[in-house]
N, C-alpha and C. Protein backbone atom coordinates (compact mmCIF):
# COMPACT_ATOMS: atom_id res chain seq x y z
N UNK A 1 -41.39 -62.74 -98.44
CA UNK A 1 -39.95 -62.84 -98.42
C UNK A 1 -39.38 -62.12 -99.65
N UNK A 2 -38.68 -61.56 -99.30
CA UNK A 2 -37.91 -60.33 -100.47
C UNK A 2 -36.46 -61.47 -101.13
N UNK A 3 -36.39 -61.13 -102.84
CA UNK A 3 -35.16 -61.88 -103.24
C UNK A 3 -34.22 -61.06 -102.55
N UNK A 4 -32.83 -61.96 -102.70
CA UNK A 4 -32.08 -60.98 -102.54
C UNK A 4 -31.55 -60.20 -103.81
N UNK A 5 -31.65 -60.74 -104.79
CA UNK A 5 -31.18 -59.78 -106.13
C UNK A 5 -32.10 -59.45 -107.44
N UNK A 6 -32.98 -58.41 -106.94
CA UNK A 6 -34.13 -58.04 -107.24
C UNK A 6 -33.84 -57.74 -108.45
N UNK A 7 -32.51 -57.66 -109.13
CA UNK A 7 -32.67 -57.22 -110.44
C UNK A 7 -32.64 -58.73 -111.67
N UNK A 8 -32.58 -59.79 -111.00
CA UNK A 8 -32.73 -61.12 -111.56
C UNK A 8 -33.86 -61.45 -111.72
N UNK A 9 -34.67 -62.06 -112.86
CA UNK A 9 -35.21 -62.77 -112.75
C UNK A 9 -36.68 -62.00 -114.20
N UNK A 10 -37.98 -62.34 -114.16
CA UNK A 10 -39.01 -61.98 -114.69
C UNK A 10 -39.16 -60.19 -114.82
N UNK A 11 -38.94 -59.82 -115.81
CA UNK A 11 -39.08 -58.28 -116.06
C UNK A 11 -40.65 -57.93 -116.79
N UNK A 12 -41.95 -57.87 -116.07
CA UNK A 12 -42.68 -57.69 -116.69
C UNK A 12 -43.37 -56.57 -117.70
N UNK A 13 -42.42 -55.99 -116.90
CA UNK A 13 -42.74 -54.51 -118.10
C UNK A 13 -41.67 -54.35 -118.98
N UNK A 14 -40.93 -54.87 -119.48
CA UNK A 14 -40.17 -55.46 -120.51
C UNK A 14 -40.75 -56.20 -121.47
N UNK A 15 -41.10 -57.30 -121.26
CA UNK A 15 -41.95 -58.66 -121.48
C UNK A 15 -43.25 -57.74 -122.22
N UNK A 16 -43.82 -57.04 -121.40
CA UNK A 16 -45.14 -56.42 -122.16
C UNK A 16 -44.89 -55.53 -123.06
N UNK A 17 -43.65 -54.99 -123.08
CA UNK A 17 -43.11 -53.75 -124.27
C UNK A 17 -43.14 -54.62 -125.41
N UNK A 18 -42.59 -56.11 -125.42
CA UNK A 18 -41.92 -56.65 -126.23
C UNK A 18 -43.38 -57.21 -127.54
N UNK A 19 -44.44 -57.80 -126.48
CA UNK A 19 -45.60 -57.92 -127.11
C UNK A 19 -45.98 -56.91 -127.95
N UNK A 20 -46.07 -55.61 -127.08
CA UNK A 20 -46.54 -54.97 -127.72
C UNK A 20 -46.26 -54.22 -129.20
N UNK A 21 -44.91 -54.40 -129.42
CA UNK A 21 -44.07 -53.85 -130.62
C UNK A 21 -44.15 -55.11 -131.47
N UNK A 22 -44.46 -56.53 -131.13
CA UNK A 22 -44.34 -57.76 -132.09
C UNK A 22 -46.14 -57.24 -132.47
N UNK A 23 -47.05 -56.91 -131.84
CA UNK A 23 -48.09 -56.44 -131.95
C UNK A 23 -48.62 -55.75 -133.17
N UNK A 24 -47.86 -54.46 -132.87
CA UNK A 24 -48.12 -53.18 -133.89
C UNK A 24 -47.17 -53.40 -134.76
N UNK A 25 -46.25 -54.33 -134.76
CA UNK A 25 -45.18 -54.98 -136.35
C UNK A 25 -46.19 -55.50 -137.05
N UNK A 26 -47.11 -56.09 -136.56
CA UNK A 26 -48.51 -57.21 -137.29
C UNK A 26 -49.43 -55.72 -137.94
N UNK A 27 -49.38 -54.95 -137.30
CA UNK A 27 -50.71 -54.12 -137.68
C UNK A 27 -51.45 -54.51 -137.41
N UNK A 28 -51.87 -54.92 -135.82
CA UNK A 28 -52.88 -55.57 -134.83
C UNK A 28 -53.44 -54.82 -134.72
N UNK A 29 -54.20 -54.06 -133.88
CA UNK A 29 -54.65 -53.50 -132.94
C UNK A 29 -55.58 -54.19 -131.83
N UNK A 30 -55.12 -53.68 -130.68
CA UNK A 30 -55.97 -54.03 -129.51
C UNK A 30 -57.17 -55.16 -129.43
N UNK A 31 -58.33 -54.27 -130.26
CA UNK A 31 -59.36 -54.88 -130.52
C UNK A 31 -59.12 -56.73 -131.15
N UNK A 32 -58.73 -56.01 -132.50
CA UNK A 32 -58.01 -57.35 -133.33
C UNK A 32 -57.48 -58.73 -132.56
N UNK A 33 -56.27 -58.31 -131.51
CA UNK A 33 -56.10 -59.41 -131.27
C UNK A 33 -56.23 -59.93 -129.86
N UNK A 34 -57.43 -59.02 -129.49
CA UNK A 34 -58.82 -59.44 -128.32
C UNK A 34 -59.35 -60.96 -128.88
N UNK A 35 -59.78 -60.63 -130.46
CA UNK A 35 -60.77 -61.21 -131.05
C UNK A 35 -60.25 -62.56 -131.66
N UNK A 36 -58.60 -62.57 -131.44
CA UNK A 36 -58.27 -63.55 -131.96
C UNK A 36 -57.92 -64.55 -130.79
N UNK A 37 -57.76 -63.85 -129.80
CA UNK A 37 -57.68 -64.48 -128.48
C UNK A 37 -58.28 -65.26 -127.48
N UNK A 38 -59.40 -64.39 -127.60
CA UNK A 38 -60.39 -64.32 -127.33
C UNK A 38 -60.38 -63.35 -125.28
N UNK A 39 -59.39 -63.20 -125.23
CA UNK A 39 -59.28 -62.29 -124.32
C UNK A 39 -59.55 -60.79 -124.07
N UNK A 40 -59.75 -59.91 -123.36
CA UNK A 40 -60.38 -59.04 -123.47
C UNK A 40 -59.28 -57.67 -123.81
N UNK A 41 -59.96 -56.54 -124.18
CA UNK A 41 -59.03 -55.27 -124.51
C UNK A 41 -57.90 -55.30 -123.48
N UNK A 42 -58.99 -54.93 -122.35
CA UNK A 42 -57.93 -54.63 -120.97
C UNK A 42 -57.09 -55.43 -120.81
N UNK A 43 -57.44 -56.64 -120.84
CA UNK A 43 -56.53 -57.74 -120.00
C UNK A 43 -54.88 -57.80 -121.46
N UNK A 44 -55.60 -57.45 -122.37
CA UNK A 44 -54.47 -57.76 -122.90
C UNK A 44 -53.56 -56.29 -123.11
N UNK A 45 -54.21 -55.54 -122.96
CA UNK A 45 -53.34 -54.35 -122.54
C UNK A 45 -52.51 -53.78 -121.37
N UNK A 46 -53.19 -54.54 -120.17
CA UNK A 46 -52.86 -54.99 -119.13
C UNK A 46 -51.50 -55.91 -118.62
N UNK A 47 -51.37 -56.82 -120.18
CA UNK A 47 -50.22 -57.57 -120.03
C UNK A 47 -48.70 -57.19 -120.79
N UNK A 48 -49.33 -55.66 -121.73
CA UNK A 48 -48.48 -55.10 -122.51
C UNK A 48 -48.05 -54.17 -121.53
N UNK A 49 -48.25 -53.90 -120.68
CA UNK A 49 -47.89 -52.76 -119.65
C UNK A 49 -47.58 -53.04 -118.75
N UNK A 50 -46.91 -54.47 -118.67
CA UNK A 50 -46.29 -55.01 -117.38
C UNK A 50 -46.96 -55.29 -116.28
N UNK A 51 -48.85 -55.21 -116.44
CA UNK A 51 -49.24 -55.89 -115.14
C UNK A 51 -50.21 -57.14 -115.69
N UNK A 52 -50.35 -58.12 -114.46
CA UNK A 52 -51.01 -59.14 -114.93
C UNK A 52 -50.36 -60.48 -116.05
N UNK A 53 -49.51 -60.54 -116.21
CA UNK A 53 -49.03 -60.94 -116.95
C UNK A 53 -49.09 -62.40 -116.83
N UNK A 54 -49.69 -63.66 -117.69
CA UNK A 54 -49.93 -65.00 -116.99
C UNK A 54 -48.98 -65.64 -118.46
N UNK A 55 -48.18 -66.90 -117.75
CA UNK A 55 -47.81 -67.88 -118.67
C UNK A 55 -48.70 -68.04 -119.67
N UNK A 56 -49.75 -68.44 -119.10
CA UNK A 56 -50.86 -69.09 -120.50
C UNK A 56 -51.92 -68.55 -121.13
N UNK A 57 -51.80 -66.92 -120.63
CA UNK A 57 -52.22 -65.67 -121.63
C UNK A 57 -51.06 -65.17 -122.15
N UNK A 58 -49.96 -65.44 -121.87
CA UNK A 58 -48.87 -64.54 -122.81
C UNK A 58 -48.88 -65.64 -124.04
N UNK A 59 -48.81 -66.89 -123.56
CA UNK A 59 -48.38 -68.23 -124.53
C UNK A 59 -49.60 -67.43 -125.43
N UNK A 60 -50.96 -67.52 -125.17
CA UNK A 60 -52.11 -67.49 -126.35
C UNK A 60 -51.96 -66.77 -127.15
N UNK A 61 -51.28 -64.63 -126.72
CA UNK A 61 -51.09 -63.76 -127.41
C UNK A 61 -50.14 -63.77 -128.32
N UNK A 62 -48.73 -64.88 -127.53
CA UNK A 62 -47.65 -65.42 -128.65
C UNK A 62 -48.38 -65.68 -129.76
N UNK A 63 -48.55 -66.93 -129.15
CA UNK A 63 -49.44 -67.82 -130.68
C UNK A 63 -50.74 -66.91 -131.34
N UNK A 64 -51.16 -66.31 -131.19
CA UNK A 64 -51.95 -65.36 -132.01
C UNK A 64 -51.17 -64.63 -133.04
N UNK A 65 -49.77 -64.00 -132.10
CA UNK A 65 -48.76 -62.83 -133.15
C UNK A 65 -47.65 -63.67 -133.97
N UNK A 66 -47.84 -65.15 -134.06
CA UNK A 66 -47.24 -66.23 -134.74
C UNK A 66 -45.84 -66.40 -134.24
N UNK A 67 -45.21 -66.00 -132.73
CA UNK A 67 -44.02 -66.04 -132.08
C UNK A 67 -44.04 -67.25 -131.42
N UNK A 68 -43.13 -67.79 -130.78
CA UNK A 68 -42.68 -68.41 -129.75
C UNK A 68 -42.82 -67.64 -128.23
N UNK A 69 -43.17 -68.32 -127.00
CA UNK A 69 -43.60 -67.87 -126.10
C UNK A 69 -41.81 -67.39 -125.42
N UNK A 70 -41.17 -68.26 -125.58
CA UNK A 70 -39.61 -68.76 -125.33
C UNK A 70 -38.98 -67.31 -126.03
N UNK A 71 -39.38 -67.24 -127.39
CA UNK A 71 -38.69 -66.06 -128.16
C UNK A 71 -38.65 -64.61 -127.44
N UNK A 72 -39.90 -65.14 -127.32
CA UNK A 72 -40.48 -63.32 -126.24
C UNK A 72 -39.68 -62.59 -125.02
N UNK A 73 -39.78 -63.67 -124.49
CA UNK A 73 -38.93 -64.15 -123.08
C UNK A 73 -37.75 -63.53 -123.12
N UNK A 74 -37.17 -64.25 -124.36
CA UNK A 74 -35.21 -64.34 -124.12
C UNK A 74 -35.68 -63.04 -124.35
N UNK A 75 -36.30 -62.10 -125.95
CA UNK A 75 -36.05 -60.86 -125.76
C UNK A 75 -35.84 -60.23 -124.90
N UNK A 76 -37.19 -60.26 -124.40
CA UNK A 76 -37.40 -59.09 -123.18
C UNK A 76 -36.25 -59.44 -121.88
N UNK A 77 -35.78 -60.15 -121.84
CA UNK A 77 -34.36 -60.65 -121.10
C UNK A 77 -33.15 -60.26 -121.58
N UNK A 78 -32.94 -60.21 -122.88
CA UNK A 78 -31.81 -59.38 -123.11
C UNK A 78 -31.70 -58.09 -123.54
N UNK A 79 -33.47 -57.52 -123.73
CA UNK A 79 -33.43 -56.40 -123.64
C UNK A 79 -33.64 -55.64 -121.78
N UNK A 80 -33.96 -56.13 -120.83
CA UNK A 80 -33.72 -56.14 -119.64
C UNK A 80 -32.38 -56.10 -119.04
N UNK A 81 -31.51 -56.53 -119.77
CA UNK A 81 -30.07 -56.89 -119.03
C UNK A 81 -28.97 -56.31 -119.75
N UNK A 82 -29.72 -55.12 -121.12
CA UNK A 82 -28.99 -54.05 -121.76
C UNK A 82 -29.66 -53.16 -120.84
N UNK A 83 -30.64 -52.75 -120.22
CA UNK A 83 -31.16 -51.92 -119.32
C UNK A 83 -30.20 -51.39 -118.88
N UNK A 84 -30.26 -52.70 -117.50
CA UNK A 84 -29.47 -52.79 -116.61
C UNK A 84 -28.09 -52.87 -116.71
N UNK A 85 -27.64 -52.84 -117.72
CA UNK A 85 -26.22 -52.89 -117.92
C UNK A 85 -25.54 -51.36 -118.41
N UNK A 86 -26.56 -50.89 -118.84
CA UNK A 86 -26.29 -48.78 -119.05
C UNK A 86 -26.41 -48.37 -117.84
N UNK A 87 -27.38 -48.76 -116.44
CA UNK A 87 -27.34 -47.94 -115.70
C UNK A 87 -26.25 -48.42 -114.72
């Protein structure tokens, strides 16, 4: 079943931009915070690129990059809805 207002709601490739720049603000890298995760390269690169993306692997990578899971969120939500609000 299709929403009807597809531009509402979970922006995952937003969401994974957002990690990824709270990421490389740390001077993480990939590997690094595999190891702190304990999750793997891919998967967590995987979730920086908008696919795969799980509540309770984003929560872990939060709490690894010392954020709020909530914080992430609103970002990538109001950076989603400046998107959408230029085009």
């Amino acid at each position: 079943m299709k929403r009807a207002n597809a531009s509402v709601g979970f922006d995952a490739v937003t969401f994974g931009a957002c990690l990824k720049r709270r990421r490389l603000a740390k001077s993480l890298t990939l590997q690094e915070l595999a190891a702190q995760t304990g999750f793997s390269v891919s998967s967590i690169s995987e979730m920086e690129n908008g696919r795969k993306p799980t509540f309770p692997k984003a929560s872990s990578v939060c709490e690894a990059l010392g954020v709020r899971l909530s914080r992430v969120l609103l970002e990538a939500e109001r950076q989603a809805d400046a998107a959408r609000a230029a085009n």
